[in-house]
C-alpha atoms as a PDB file:
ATOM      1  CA  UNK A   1       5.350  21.822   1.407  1.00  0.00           C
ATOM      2  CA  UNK A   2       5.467  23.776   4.854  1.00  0.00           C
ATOM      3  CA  UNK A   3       2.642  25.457   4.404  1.00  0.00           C
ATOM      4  CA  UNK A   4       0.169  22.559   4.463  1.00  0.00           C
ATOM      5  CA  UNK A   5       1.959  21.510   7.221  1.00  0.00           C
ATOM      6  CA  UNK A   6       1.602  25.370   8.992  1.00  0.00           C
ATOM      7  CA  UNK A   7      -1.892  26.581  10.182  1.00  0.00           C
ATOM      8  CA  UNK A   8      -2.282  29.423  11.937  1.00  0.00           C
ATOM      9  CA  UNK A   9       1.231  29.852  12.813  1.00  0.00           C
ATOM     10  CA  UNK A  10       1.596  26.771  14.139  1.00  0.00           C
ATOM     11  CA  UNK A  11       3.517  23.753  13.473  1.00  0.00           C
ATOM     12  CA  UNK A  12       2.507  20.202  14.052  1.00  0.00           C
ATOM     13  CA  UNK A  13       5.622  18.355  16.092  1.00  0.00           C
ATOM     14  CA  UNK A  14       5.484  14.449  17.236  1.00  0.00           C
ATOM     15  CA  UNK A  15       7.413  13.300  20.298  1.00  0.00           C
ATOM     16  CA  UNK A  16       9.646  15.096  22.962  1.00  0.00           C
ATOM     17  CA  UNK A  17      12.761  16.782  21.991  1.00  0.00           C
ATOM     18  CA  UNK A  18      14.909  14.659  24.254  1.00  0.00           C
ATOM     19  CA  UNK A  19      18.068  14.639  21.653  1.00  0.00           C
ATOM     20  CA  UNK A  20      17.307  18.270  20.215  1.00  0.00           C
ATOM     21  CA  UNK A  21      20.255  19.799  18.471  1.00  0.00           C
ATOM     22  CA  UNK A  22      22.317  22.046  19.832  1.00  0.00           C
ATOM     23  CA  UNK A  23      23.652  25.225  17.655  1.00  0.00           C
ATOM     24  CA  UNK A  24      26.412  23.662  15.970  1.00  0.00           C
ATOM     25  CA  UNK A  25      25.473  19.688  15.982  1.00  0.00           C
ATOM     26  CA  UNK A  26      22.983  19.757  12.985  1.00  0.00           C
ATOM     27  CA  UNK A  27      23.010  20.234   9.333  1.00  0.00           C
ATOM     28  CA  UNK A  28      19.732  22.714   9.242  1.00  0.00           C
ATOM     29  CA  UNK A  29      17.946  24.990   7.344  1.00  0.00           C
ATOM     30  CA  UNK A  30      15.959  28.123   7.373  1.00  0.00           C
ATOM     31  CA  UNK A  31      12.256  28.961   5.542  1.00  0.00           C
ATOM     32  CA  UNK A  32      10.634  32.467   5.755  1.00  0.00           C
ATOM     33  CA  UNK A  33       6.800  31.355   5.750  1.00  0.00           C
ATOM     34  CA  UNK A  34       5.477  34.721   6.009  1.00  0.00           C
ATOM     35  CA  UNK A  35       6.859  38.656   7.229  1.00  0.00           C
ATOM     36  CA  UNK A  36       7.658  37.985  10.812  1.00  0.00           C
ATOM     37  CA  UNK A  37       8.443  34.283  11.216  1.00  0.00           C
ATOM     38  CA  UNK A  38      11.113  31.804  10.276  1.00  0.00           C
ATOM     39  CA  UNK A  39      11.011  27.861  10.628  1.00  0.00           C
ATOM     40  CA  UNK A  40      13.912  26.252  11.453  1.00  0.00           C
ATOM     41  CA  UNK A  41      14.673  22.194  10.211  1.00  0.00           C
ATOM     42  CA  UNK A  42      17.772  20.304  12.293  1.00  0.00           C
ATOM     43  CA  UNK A  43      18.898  17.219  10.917  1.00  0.00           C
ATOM     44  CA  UNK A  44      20.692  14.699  13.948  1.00  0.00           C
ATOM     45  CA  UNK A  45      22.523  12.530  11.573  1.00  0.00           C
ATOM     46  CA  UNK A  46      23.532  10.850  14.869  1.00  0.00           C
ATOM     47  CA  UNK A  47      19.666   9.990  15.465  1.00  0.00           C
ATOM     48  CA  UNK A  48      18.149   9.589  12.627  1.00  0.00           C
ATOM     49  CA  UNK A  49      15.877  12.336  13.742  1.00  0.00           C
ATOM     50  CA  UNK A  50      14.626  15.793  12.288  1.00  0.00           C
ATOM     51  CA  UNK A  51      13.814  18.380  14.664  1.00  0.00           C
ATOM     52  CA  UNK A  52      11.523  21.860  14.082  1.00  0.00           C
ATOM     53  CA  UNK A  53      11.623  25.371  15.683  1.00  0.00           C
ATOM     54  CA  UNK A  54       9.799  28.596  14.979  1.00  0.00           C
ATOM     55  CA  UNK A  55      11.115  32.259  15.212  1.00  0.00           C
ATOM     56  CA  UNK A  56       8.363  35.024  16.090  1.00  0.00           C
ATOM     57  CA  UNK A  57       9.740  38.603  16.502  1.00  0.00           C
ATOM     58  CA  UNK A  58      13.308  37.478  16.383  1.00  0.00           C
ATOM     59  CA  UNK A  59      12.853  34.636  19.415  1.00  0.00           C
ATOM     60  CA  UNK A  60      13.374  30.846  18.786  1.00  0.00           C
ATOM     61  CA  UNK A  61      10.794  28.512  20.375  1.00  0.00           C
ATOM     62  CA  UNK A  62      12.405  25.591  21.837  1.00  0.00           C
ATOM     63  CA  UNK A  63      13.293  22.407  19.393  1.00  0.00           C
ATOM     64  CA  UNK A  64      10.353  19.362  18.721  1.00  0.00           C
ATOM     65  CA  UNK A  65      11.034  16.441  17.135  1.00  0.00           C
ATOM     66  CA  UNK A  66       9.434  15.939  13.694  1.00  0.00           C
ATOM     67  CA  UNK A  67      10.031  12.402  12.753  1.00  0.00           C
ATOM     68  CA  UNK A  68      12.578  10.006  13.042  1.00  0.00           C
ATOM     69  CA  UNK A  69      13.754   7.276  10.082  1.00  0.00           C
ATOM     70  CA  UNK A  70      11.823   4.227  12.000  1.00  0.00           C
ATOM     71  CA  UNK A  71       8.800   6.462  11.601  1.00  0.00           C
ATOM     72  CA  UNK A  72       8.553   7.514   7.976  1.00  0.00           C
ATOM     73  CA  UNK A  73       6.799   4.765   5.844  1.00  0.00           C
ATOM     74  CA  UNK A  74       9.391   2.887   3.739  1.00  0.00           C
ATOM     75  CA  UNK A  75       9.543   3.098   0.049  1.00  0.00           C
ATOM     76  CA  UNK A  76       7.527   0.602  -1.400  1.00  0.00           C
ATOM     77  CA  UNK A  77       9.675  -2.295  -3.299  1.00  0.00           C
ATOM     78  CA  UNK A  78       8.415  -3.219  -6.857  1.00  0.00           C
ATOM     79  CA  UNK A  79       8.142  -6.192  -8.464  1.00  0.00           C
ATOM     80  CA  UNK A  80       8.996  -6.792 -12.124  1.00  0.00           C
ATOM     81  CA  UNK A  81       5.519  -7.385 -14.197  1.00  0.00           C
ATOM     82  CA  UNK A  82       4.910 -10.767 -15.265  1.00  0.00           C
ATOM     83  CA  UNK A  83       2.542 -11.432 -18.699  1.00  0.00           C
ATOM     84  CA  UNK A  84      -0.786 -12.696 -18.040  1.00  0.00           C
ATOM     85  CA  UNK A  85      -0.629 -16.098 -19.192  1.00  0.00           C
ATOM     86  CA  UNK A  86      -1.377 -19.799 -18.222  1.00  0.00           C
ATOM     87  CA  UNK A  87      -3.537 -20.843 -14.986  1.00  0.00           C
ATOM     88  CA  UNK A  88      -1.536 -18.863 -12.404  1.00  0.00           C
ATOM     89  CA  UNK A  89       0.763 -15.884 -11.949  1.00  0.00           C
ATOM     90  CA  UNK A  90       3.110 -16.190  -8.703  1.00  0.00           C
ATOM     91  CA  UNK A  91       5.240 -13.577  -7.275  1.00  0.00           C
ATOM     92  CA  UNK A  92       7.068 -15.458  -4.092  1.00  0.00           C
ATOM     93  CA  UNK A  93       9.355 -14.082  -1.806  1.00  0.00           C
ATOM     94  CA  UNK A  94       7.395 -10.917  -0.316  1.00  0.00           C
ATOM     95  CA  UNK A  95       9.635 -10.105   2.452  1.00  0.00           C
ATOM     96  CA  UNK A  96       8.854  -9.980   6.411  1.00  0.00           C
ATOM     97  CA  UNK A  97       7.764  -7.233   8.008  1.00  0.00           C
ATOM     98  CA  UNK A  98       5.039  -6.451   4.870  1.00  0.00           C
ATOM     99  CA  UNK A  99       2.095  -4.437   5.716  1.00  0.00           C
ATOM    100  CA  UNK A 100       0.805  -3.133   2.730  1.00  0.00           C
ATOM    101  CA  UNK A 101       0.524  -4.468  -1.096  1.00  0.00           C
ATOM    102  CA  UNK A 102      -0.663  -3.410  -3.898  1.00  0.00           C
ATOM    103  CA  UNK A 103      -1.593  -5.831  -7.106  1.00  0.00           C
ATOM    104  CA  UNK A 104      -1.721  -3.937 -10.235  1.00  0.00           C
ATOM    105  CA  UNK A 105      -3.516  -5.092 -13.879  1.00  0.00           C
ATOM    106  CA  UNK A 106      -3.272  -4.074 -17.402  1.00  0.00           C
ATOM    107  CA  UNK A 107      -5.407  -5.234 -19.928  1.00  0.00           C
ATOM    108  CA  UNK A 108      -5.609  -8.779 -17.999  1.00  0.00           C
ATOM    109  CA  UNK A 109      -8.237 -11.326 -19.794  1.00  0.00           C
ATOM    110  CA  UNK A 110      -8.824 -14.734 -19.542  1.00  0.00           C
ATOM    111  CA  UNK A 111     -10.388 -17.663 -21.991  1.00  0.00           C
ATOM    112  CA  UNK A 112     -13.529 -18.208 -20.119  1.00  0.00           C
ATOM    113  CA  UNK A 113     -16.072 -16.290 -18.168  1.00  0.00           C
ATOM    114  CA  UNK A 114     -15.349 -16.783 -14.621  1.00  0.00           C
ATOM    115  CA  UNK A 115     -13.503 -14.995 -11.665  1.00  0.00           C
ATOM    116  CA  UNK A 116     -10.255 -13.628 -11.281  1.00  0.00           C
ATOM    117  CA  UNK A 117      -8.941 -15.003  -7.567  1.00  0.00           C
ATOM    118  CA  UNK A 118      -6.254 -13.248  -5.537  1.00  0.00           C
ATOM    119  CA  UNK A 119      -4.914 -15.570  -3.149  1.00  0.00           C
ATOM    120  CA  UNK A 120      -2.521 -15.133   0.037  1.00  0.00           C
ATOM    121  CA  UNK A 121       0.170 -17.420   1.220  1.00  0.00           C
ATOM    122  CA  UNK A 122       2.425 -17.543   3.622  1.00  0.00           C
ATOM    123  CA  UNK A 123       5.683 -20.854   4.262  1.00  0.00           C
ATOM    124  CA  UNK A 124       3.137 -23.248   4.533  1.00  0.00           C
ATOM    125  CA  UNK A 125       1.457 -22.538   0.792  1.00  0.00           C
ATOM    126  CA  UNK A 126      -0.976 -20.459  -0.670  1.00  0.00           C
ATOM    127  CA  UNK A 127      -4.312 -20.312   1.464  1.00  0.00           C
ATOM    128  CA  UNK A 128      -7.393 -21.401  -0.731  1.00  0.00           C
ATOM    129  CA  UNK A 129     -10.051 -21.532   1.785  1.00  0.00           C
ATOM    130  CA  UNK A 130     -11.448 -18.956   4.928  1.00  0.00           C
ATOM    131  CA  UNK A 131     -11.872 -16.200   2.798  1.00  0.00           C
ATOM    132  CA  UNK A 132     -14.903 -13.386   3.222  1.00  0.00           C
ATOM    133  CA  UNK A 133     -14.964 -11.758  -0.207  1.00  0.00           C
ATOM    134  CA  UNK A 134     -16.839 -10.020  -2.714  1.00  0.00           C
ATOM    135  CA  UNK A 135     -16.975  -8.330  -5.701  1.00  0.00           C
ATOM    136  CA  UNK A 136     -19.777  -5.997  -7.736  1.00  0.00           C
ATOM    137  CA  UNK A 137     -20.236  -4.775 -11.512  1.00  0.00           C
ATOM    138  CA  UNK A 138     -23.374  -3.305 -12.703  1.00  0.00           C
ATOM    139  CA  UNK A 139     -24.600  -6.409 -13.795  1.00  0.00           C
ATOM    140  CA  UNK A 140     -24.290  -8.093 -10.743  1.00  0.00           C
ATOM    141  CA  UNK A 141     -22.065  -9.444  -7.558  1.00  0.00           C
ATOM    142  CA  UNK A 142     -19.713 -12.302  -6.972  1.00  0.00           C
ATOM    143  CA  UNK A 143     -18.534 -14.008  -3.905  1.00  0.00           C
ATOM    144  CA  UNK A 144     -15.905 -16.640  -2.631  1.00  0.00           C
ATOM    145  CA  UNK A 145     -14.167 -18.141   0.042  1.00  0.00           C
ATOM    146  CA  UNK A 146     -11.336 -19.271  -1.861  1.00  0.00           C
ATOM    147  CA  UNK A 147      -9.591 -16.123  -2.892  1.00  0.00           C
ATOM    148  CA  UNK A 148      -9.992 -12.307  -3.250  1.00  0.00           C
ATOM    149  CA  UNK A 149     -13.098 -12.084  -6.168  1.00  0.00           C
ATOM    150  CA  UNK A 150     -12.108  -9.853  -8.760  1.00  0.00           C
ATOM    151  CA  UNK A 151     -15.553 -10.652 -10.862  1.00  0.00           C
ATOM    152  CA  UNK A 152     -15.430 -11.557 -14.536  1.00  0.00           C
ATOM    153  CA  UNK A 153     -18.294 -12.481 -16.760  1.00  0.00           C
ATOM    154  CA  UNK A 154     -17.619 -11.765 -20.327  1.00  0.00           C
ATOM    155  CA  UNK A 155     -15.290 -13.802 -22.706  1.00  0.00           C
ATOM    156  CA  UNK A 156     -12.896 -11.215 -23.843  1.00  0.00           C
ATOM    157  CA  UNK A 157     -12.914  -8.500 -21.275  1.00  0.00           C
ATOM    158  CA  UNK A 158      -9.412  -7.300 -19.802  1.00  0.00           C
ATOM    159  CA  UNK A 159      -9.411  -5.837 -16.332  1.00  0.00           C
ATOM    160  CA  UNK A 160      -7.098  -2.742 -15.930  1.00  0.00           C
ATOM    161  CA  UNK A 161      -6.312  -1.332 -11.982  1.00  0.00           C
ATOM    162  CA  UNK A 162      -5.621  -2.636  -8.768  1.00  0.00           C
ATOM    163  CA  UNK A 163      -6.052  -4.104  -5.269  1.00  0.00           C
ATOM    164  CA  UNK A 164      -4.680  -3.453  -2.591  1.00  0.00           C
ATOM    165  CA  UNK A 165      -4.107  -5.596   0.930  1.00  0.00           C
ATOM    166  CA  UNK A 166      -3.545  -3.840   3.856  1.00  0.00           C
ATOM    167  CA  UNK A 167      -2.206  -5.794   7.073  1.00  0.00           C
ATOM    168  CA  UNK A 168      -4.821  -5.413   9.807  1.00  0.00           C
ATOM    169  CA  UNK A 169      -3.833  -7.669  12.699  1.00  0.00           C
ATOM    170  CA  UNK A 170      -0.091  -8.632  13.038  1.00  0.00           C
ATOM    171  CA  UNK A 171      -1.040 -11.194  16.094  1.00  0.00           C
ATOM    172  CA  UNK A 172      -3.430 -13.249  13.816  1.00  0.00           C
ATOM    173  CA  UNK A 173      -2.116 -12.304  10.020  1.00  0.00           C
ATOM    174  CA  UNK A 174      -4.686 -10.800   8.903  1.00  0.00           C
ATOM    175  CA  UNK A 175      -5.133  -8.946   5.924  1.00  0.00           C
ATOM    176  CA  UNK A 176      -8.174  -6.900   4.299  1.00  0.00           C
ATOM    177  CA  UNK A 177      -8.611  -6.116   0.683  1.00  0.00           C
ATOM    178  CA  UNK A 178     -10.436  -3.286  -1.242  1.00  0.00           C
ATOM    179  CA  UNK A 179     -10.118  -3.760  -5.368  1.00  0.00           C
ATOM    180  CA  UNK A 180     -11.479  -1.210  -8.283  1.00  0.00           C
ATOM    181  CA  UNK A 181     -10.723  -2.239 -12.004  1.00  0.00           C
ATOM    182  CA  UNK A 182     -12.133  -1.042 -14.900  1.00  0.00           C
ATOM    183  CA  UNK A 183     -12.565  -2.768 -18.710  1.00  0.00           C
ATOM    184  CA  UNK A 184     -12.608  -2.599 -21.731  1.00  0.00           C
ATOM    185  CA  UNK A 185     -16.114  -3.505 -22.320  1.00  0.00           C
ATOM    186  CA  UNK A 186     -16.838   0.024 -20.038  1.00  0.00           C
ATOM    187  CA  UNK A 187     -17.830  -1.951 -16.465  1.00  0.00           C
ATOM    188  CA  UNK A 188     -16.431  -1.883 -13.705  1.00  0.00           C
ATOM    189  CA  UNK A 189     -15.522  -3.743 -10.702  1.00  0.00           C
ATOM    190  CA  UNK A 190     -15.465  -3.063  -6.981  1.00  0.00           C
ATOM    191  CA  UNK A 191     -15.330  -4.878  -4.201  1.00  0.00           C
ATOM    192  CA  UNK A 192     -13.289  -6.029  -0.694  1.00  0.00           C
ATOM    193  CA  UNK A 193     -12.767  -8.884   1.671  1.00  0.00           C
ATOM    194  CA  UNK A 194     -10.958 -10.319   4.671  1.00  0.00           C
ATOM    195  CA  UNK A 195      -8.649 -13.212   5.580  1.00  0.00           C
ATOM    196  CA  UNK A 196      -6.171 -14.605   8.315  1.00  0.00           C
ATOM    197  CA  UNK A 197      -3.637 -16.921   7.396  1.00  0.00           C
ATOM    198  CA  UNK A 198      -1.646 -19.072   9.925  1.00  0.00           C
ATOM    199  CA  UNK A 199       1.520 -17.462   9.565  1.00  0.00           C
ATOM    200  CA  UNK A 200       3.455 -14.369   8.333  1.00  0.00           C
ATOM    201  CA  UNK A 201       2.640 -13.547   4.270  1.00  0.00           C
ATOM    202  CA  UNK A 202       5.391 -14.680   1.992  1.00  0.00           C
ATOM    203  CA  UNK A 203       3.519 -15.151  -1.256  1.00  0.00           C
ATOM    204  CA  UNK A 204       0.751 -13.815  -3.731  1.00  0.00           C
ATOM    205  CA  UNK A 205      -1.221 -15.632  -6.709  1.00  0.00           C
ATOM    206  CA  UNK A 206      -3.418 -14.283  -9.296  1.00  0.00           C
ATOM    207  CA  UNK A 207      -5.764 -17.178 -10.549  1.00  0.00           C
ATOM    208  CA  UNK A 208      -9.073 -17.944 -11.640  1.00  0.00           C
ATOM    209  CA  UNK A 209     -11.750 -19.787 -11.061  1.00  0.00           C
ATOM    210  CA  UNK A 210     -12.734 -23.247 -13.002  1.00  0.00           C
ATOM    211  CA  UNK A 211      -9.090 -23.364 -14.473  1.00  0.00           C
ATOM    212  CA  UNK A 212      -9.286 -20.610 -17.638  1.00  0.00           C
ATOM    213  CA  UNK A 213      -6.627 -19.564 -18.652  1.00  0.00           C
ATOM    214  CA  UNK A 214      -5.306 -16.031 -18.643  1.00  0.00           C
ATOM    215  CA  UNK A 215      -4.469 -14.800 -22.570  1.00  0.00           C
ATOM    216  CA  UNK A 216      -3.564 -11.196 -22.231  1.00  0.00           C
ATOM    217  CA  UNK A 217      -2.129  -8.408 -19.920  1.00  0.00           C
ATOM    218  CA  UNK A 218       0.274  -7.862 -17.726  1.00  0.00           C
ATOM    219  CA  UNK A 219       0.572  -7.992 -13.755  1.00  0.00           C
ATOM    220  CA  UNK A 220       2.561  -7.006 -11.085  1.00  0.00           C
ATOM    221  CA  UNK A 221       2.521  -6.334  -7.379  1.00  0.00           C
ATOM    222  CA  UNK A 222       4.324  -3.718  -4.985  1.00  0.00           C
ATOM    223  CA  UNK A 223       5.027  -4.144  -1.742  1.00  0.00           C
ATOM    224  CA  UNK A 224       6.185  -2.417   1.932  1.00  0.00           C
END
């Protein structure tokens, strides 16, 4: 929508307009965003690049680059959901260049009363130590170094949302969580954490802690 993107009259540009179109080397088109102006969107297929210009009073300002394709976030990839069963559910195979993922729950339960763990890997194996994390309910907090702490108390509660790890330090692999699930039983669970792995992050694991077993749900995880 332009007009978020419009204040005042003004448009918000990124960049030098170096490669700006000329009048017949773009595929373009015109909006009327109020009486007396027009914007103007080029398209350089050649580029990769979308350029803006503004008409007031029937003269074009001069061409500014928008975006190019390297700078609009990819589409984010997912993964095909997995039933929550056994001791652990793996999704290998995250692809370089990651930054961002997002682990998703419905209805997930477990046997027992202890934590859910999300754990990080990358080609040397899943990391199960160095980790800064918490997690809250209104009965109470959990912590652990092995694994992002999803906490879990009550035979027979299933945990429905997400977390999500964000890449924070390419140099040193690290990655930060933030997590918010809700269950059936009407708590809820919030809660974040930190951790660096040696290398680049191929792999995820959902897991618990003390070996219970997972009974219901589904999971999944999407990635970019």
């Amino acid at each position: 929508d332009w007009n978020d993107a419009l204040k005042d009259g003004h448009y918000y540009a990124a960049g030098g307009a170096s490669n700006a179109p000329t009048s017949d080397a773009f595929v373009g088109s015109v909006t009327r965003f109020d009486d007396n102006n027009l914007l103007q969107m080029a398209s350089r297929l050649d580029a990769d690049e979308v350029y803006i210009r503004r008409r007031l009073a029937g003269t074009f300002s001069s061409w500014a680059r928008l975006a190019r394709a390297a700078e609009v976030p990819a589409s984010a990839t997912l993964e095909t959901r997995q039933s929550a069963t056994g001791t652990d559910i793996d999704f290998p195979g995250i692809p370089s260049g990651t930054k961002e993922i997002t682990v998703m729950f419905d209805g997930v339960s477990t046997n027992g009363t202890t934590d859910l763990l999300v754990q990080i890997g990358d080609s040397g194996g899943f990391e199960i130590t160095g980790y800064a994390s918490s997690s809250s309910d209104p009965g109470g907090n959990s912590a652990s170094t092995a694994g992002f702490v999803i906490r879990h108390t009550t035979t027979g509660d299933s945990h429905s949302g997400a977390m999500r790890l964000s890449l924070m330090d390419a140099a040193s692999f690290q990655w930060v969580e933030t997590h918010g699930t809700t269950r059936n039983s009407g708590a809820a669970d919030a809660g974040g954490g930190v951790k660096s792995l040696s290398g680049e992050l191929t792999q995820i694991r959902i897991t618990t802690v003390g070996g219970n077993t997972f009974n219901a749900g589904t999971i999944n995880i999407s990635y970019r």
